[in-house]
C-alpha atoms as a PDB file:
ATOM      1  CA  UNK A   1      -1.383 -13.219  -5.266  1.00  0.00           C
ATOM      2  CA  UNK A   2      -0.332 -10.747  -2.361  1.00  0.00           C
ATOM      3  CA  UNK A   3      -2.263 -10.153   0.821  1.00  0.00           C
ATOM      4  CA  UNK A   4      -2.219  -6.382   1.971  1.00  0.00           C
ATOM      5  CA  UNK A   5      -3.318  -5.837   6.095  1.00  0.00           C
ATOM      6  CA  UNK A   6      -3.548  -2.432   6.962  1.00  0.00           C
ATOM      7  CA  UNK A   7      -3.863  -1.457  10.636  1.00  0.00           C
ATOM      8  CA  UNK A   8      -4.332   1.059  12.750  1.00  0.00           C
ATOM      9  CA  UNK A   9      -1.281   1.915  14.181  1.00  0.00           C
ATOM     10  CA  UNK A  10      -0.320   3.250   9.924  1.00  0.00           C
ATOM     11  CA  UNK A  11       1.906   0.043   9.190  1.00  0.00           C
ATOM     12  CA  UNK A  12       0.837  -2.097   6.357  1.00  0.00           C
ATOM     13  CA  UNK A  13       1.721  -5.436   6.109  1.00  0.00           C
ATOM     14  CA  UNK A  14       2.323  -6.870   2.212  1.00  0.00           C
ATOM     15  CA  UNK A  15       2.734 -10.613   1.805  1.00  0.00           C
ATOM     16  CA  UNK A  16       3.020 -12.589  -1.286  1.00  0.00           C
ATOM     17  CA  UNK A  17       4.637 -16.079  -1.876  1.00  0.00           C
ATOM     18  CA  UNK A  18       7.787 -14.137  -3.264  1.00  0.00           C
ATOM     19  CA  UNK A  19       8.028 -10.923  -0.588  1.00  0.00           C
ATOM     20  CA  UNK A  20       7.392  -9.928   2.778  1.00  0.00           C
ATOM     21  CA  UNK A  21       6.879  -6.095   3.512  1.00  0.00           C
ATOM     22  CA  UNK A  22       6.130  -3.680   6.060  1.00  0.00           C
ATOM     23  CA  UNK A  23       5.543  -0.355   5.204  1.00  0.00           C
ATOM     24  CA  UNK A  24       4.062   2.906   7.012  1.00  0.00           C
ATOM     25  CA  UNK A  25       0.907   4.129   5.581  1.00  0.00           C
ATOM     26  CA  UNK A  26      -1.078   7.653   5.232  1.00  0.00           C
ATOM     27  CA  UNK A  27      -3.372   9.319   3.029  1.00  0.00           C
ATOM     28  CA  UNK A  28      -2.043  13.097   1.758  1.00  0.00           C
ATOM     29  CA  UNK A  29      -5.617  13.542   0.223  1.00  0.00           C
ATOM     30  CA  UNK A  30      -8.904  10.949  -0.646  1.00  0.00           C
ATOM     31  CA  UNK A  31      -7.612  10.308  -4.059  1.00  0.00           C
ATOM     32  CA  UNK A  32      -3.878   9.321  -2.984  1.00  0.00           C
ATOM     33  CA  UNK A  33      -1.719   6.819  -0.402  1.00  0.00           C
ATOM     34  CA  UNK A  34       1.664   7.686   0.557  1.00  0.00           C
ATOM     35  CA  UNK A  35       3.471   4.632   1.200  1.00  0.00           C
ATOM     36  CA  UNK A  36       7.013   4.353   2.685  1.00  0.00           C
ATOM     37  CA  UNK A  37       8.591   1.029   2.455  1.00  0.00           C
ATOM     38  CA  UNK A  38      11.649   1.491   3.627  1.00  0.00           C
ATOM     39  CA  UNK A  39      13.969  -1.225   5.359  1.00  0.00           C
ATOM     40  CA  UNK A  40      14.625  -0.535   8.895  1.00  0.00           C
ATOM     41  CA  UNK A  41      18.056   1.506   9.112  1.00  0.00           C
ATOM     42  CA  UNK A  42      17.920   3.495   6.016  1.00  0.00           C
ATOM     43  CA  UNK A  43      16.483   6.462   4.906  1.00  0.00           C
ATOM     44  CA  UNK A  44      12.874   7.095   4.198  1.00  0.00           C
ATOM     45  CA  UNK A  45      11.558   6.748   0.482  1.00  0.00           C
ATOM     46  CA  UNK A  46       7.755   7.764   0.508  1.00  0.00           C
ATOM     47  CA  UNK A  47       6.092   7.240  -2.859  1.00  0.00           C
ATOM     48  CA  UNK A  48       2.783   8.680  -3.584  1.00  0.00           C
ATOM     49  CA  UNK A  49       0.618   6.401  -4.941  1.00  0.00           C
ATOM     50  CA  UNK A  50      -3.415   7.146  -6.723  1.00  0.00           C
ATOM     51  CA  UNK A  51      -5.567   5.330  -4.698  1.00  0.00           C
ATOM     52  CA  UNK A  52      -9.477   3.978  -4.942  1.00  0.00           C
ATOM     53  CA  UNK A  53     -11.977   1.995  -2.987  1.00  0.00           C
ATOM     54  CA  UNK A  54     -15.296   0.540  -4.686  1.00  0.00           C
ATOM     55  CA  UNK A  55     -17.506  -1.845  -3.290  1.00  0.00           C
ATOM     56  CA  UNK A  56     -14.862  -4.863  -1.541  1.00  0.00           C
ATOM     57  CA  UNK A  57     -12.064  -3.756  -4.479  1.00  0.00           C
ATOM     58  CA  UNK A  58      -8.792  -1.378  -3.332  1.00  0.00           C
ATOM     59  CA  UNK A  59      -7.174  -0.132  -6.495  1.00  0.00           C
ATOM     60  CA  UNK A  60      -3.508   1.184  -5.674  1.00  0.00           C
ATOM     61  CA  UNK A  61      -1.490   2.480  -8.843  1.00  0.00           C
ATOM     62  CA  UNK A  62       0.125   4.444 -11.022  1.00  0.00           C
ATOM     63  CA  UNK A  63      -0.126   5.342 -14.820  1.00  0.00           C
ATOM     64  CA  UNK A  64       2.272   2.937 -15.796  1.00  0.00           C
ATOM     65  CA  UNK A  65       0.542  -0.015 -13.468  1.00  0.00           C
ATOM     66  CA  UNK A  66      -2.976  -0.208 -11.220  1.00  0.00           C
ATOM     67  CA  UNK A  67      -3.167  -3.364  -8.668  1.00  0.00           C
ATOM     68  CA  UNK A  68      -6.757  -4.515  -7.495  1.00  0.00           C
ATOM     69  CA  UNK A  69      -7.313  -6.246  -4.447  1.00  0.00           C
ATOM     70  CA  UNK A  70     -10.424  -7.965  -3.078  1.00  0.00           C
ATOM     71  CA  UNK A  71     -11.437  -7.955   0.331  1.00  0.00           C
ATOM     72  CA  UNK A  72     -11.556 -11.237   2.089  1.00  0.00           C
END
């Protein structure tokens, strides 16, 4: 049950009833985000995520685990 707000400025916003998250956004390629969710201070950790949009559902993932989020 997480929220995800992307906006323009390349921050995205992750909420759930367990975390909070802000995290800088891009996309290397159509197929892939790079997200860096790094706390404020310390060093960058960009991870490189595959990445899909169909219709009003975002698929972010890996082989190991895919999440699916509908628009609202």
């Amino acid at each position: 049950n997480e929220d995800l707000q992307f906006n323009d400025d390349g921050t995205l916003v992750m909420d759930s009833p367990r975390e909070h998250h802000v995290c800088v956004y891009d996309f290397p390629d159509a197929a892939h985000i790079r997200l860096d969710c790094a706390a404020a201070g310390t060093p960058p950790t960009p991870v490189i995520w595959k990445f899909s949009a169909i219709d009003d559902t975002l698929s972010i993932g890996d082989e190991h685990e895919t999440g699916h989020y509908k628009r609202k």
